[in-house]
N, C-alpha and C. Protein backbone atom coordinates (compact mmCIF):
# COMPACT_ATOMS: atom_id res chain seq x y z
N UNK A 1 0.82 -1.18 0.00
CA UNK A 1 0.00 0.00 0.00
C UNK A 1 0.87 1.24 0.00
N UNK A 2 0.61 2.35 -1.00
CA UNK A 2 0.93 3.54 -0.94
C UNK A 2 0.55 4.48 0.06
N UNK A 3 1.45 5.35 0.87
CA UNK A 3 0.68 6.17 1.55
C UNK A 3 1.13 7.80 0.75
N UNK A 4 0.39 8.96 1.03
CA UNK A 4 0.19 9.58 0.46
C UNK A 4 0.58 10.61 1.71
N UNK A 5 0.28 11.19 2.78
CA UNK A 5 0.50 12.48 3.83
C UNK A 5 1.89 10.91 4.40
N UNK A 6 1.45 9.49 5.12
CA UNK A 6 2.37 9.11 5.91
C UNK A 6 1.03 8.95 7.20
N UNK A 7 1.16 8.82 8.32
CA UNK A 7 0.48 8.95 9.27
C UNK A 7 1.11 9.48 10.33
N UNK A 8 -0.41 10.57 10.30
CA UNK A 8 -0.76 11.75 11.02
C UNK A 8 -2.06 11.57 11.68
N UNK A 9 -1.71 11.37 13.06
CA UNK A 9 -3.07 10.82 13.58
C UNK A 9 -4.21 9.94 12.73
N UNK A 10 -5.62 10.93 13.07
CA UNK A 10 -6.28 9.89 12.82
C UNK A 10 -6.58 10.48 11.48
N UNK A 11 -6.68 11.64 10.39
CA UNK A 11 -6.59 11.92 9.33
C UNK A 11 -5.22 10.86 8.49
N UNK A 12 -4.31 10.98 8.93
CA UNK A 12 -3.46 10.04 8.79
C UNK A 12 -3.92 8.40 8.14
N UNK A 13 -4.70 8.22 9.19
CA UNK A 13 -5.40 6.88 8.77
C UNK A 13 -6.33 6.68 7.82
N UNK A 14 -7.13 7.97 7.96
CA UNK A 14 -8.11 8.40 7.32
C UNK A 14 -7.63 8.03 5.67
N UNK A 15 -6.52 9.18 5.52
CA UNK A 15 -6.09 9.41 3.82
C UNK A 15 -5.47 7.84 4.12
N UNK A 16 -4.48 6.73 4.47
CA UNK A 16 -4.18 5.75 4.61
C UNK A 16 -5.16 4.67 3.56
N UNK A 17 -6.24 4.92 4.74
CA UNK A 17 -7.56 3.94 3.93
C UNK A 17 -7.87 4.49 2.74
N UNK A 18 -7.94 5.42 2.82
CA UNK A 18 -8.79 6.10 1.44
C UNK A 18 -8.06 5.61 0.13
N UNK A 19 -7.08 5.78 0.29
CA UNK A 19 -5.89 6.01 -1.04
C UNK A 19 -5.04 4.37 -1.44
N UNK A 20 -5.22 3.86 0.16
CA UNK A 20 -4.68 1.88 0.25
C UNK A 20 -5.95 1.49 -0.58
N UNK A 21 -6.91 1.59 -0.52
CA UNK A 21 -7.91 0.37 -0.68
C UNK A 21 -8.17 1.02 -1.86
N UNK A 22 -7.70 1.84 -2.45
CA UNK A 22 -7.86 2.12 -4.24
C UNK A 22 -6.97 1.91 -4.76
N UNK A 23 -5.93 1.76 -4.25
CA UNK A 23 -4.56 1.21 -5.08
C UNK A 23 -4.05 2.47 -6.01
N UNK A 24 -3.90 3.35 -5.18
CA UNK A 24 -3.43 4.82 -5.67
C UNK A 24 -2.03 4.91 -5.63
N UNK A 25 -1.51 5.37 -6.72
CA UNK A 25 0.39 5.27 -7.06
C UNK A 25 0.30 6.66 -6.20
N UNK A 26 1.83 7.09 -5.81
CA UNK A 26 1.98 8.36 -5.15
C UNK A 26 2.19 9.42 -6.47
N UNK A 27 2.90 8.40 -7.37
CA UNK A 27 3.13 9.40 -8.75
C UNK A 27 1.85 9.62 -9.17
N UNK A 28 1.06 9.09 -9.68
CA UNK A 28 -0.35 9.44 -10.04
C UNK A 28 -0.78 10.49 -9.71
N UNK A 29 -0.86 10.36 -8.24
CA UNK A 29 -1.30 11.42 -7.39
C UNK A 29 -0.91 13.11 -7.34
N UNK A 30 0.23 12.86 -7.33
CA UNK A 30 0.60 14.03 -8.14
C UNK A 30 0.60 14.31 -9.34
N UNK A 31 0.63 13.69 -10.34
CA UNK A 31 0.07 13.94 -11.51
C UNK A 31 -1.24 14.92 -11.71
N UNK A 32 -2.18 13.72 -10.75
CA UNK A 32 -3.67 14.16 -10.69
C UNK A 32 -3.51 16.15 -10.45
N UNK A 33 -2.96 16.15 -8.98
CA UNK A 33 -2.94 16.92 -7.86
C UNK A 33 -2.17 18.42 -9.00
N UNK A 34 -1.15 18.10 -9.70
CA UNK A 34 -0.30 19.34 -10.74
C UNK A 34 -1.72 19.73 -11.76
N UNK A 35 -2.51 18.43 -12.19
CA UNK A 35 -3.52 19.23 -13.41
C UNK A 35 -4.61 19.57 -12.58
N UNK A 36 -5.01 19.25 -11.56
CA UNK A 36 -5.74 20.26 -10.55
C UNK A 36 -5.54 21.44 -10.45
N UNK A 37 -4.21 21.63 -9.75
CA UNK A 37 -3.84 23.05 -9.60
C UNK A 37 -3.66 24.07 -10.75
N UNK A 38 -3.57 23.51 -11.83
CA UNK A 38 -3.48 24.45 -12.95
C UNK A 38 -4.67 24.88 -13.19
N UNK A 39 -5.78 24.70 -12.76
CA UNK A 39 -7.05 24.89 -13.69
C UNK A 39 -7.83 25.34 -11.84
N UNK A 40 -7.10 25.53 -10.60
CA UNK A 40 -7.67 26.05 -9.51
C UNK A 40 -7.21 27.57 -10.07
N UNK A 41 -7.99 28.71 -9.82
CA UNK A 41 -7.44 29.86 -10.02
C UNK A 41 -6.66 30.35 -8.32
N UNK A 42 -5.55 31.17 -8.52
CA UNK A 42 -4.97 31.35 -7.44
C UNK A 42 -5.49 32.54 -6.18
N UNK A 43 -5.95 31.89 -5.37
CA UNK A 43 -6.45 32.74 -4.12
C UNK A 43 -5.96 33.60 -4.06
N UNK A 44 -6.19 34.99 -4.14
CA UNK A 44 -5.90 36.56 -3.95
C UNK A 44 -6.85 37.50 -3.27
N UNK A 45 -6.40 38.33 -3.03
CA UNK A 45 -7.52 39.50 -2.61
C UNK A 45 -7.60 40.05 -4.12
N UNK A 46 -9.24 40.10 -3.86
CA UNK A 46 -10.04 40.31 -5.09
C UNK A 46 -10.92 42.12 -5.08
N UNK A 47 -10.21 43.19 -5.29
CA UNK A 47 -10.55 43.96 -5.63
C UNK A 47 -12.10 43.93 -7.00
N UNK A 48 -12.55 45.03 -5.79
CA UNK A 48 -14.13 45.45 -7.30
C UNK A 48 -13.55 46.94 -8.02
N UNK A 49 -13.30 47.44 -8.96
CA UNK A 49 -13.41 48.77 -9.55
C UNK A 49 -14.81 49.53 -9.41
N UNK A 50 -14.39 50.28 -8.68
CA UNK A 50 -15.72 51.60 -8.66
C UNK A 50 -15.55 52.72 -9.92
N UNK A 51 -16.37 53.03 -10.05
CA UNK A 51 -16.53 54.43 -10.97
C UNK A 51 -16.62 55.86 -10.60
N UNK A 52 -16.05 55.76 -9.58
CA UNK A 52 -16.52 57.09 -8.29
C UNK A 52 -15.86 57.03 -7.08
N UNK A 53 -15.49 58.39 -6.57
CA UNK A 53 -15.05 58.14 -4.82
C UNK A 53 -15.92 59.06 -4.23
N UNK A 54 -16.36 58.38 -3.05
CA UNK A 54 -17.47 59.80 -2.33
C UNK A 54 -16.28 59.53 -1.33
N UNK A 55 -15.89 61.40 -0.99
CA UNK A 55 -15.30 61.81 -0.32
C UNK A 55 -15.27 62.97 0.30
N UNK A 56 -15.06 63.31 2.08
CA UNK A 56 -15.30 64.35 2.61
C UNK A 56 -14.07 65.25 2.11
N UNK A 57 -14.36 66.73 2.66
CA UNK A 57 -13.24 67.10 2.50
C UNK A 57 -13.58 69.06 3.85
N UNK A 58 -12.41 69.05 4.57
CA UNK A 58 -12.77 70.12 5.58
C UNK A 58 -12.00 71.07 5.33
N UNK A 59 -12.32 72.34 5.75
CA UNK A 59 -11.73 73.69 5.50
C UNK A 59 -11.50 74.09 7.09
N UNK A 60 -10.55 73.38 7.67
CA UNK A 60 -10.56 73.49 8.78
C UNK A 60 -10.63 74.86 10.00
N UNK A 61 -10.05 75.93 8.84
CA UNK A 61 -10.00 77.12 9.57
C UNK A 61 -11.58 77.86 9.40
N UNK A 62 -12.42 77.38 8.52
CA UNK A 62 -13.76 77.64 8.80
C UNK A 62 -14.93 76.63 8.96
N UNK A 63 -14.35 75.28 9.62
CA UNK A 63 -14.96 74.26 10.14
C UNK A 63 -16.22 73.85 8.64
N UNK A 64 -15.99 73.82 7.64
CA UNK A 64 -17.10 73.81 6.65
C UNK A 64 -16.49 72.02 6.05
N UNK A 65 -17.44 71.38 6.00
CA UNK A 65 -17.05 70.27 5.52
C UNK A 65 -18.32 69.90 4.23
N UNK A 66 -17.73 69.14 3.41
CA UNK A 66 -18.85 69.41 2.04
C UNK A 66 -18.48 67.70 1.88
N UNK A 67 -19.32 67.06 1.40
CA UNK A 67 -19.34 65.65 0.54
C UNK A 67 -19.03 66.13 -0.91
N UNK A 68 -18.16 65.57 -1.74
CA UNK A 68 -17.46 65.20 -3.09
C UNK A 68 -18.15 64.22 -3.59
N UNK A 69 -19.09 63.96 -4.51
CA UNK A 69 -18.43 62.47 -5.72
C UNK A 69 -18.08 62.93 -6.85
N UNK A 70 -16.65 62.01 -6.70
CA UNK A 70 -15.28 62.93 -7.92
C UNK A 70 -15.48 61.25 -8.96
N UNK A 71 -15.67 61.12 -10.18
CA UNK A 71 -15.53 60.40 -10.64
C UNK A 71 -14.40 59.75 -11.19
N UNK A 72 -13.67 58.87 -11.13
CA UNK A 72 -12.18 58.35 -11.62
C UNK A 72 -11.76 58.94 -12.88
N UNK A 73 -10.71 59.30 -13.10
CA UNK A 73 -9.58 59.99 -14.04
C UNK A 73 -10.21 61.61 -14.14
N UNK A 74 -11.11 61.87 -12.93
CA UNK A 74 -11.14 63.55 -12.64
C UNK A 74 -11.33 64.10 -11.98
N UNK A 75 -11.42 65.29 -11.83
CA UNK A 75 -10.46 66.04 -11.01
C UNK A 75 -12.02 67.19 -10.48
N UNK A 76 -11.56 67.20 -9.01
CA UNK A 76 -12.71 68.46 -8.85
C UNK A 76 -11.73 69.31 -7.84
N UNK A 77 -12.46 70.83 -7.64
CA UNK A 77 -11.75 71.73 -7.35
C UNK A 77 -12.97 72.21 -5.56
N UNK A 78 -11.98 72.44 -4.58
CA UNK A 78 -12.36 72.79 -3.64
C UNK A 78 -11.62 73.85 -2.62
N UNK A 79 -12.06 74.97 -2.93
CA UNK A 79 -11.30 75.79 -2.68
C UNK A 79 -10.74 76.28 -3.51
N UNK A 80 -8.84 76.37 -2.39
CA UNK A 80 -7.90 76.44 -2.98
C UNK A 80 -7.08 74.47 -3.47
N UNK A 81 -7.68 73.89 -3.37
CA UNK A 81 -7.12 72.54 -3.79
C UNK A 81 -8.00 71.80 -4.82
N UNK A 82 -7.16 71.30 -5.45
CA UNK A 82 -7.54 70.66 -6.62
C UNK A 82 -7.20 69.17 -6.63
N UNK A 83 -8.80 68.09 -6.44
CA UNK A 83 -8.44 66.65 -6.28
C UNK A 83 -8.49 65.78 -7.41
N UNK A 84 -7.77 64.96 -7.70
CA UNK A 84 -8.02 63.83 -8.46
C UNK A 84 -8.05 62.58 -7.89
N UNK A 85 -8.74 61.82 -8.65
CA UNK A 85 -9.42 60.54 -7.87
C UNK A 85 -8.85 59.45 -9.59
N UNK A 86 -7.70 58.79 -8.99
CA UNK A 86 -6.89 58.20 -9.85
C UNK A 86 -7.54 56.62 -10.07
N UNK A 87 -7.95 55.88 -8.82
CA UNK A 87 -8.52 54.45 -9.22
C UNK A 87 -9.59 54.22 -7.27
N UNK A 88 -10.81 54.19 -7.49
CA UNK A 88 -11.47 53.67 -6.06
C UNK A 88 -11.86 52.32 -6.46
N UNK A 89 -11.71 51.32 -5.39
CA UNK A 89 -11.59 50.01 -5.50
C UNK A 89 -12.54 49.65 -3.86
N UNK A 90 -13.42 48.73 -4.03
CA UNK A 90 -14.18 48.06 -2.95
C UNK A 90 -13.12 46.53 -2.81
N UNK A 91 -12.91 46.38 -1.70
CA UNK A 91 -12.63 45.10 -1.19
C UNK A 91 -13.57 44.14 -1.83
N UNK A 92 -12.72 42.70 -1.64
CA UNK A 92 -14.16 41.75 -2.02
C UNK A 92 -15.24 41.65 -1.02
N UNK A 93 -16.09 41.01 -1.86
CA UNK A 93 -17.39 41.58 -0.84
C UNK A 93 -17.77 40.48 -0.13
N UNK A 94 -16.82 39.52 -0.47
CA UNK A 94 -16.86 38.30 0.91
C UNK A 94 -15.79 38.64 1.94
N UNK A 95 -15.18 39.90 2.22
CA UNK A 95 -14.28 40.22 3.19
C UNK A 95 -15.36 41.18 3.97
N UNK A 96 -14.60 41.90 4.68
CA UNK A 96 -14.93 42.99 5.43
C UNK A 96 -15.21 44.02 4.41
N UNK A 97 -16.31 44.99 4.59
CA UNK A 97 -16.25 45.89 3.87
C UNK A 97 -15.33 46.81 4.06
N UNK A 98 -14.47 47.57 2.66
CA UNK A 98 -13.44 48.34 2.73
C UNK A 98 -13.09 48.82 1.71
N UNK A 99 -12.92 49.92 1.59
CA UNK A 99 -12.27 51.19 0.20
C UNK A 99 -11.43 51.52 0.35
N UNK A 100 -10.60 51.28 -0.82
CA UNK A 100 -9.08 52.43 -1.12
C UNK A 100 -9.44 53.11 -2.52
N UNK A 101 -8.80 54.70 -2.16
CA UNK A 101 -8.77 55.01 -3.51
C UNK A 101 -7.28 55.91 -3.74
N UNK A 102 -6.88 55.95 -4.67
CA UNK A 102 -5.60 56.70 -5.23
C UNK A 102 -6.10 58.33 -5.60
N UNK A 103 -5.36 58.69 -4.76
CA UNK A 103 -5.74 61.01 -4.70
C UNK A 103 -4.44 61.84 -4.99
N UNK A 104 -4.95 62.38 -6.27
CA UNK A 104 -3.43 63.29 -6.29
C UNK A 104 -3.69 64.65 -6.20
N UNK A 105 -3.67 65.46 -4.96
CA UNK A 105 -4.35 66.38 -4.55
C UNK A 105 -2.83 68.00 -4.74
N UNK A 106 -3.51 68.78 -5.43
CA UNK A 106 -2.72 70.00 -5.65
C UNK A 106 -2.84 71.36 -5.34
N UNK A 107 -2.15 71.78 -4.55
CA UNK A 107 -2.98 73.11 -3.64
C UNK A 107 -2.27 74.13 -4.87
N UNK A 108 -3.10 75.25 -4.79
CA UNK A 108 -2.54 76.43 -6.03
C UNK A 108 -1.12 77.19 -5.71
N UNK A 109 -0.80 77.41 -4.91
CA UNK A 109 0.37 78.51 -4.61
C UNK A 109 1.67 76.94 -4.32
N UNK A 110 1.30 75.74 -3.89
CA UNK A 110 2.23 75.00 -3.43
C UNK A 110 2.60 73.80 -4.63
N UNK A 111 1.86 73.40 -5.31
CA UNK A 111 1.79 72.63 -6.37
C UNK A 111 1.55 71.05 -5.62
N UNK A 112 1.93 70.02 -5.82
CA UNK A 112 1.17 68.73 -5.75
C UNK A 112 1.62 68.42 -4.03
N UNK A 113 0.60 68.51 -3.36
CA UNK A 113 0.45 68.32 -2.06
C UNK A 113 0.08 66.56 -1.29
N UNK A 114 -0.01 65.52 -1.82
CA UNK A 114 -0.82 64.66 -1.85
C UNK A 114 -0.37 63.77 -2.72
N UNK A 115 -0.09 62.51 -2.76
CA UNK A 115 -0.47 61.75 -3.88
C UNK A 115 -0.09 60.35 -3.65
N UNK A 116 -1.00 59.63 -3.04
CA UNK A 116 -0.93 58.33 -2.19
C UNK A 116 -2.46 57.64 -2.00
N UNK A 117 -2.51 56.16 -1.48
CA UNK A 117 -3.29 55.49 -1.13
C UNK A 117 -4.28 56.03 0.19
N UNK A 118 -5.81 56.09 -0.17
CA UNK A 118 -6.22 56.49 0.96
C UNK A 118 -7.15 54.71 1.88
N UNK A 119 -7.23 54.46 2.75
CA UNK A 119 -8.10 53.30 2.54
C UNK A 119 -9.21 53.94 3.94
N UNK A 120 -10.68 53.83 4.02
CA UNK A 120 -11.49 53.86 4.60
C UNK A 120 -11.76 53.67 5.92
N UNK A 121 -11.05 52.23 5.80
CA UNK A 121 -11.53 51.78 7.47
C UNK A 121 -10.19 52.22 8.11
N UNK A 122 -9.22 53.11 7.44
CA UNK A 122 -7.64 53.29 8.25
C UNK A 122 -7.32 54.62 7.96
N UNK A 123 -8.32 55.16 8.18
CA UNK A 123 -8.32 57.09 7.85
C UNK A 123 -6.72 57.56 8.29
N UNK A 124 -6.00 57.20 9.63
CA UNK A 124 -5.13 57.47 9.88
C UNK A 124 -4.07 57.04 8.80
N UNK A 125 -3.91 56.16 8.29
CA UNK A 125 -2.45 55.31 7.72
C UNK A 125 -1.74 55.92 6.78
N UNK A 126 -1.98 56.53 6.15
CA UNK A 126 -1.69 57.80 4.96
C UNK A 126 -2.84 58.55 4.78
N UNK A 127 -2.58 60.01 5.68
CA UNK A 127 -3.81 60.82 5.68
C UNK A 127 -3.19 62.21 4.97
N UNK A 128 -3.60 62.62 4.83
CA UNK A 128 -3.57 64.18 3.77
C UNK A 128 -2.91 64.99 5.13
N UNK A 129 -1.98 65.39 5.28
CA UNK A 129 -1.35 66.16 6.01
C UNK A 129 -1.35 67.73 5.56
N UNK A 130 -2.09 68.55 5.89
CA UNK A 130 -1.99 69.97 5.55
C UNK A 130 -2.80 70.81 6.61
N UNK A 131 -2.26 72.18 6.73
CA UNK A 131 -2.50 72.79 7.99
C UNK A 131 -4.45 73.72 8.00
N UNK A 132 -4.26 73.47 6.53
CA UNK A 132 -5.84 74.07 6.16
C UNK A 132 -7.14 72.92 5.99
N UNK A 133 -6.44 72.07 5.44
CA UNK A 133 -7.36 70.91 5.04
C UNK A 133 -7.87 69.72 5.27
N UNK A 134 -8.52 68.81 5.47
CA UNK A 134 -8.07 67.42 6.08
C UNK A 134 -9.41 66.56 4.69
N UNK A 135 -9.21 65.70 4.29
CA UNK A 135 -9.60 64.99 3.31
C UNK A 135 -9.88 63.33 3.64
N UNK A 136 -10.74 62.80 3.68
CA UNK A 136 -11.23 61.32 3.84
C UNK A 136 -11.96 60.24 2.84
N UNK A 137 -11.59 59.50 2.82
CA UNK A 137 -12.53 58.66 1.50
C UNK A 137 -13.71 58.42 2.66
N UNK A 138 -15.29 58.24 1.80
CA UNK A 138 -16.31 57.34 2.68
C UNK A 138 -16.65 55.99 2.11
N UNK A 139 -16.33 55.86 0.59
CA UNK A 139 -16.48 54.94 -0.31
C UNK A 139 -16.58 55.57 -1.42
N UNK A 140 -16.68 54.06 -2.15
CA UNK A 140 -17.07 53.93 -3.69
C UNK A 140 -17.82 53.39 -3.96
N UNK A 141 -18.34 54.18 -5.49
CA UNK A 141 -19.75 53.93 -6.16
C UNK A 141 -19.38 53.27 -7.24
């Protein structure tokens, strides 16, 4: 009899029987097991593409905060800053819900202020650092 794991407890025995009493080669088995895996697609985190980022954005020195939806590859103007909304992406939707989107944000007198990953549920992790402004994704549409 071929064994296939070896024995490992009682799974051990388990695959033992399973694979002895069919008269399963170990080469086979891998054979089988290589044209399996070619035709399994490979487990990843599975991004959705949105068409849109809804995003806050504050004027901190006059406490005014406004909702944005900036649509991907453009650009809206607030204020003195000018946002672009480069790619918003939903997590898969068998995870936790969660948004990232790519912002390349340009204040007028300073030129490109911004231009990094924002993600939703981690407002802190790369946040828009500026002494007038503060900027948040809420999601994507």
């Amino acid at each position: 009899m071929d064994y296939i794991w070896g024995r490992v407890g009682d799974l051990g025995n388990l695959y033992k029987l399973t694979f002895g009493v069919q008269g399963a080669k170990i080469s086979e088995m891998k054979k089988i097991l290589a044209i399996l895996l070619a035709f399994v697609p490979v487990c990843a985190n599975a991004y959705v593409e949105k068409s849109s980022a809804i995003i806050k954005v504050m004027n901190k020195d006059a406490g005014k905060v406004q909702e944005l939806v900036v649509p991907v590859g453009q650009s809206v103007d607030f204020e003195k800053i000018n946002i672009t909304v480069r790619s918003c992406m939903q997590s898969d939707p068998f995870d936790a819900e969660n948004y990232f989107a790519f912002f390349e944000i340009i204040e007028q007198e300073k030129g490109k202020i911004f231009s990094n990953w924002m993600n939703r549920n981690e407002p802190g992790n790369k946040p828009l650092q500026h002494p007038d402004y503060d900027l948040w994704l809420v999601g994507c549409q």
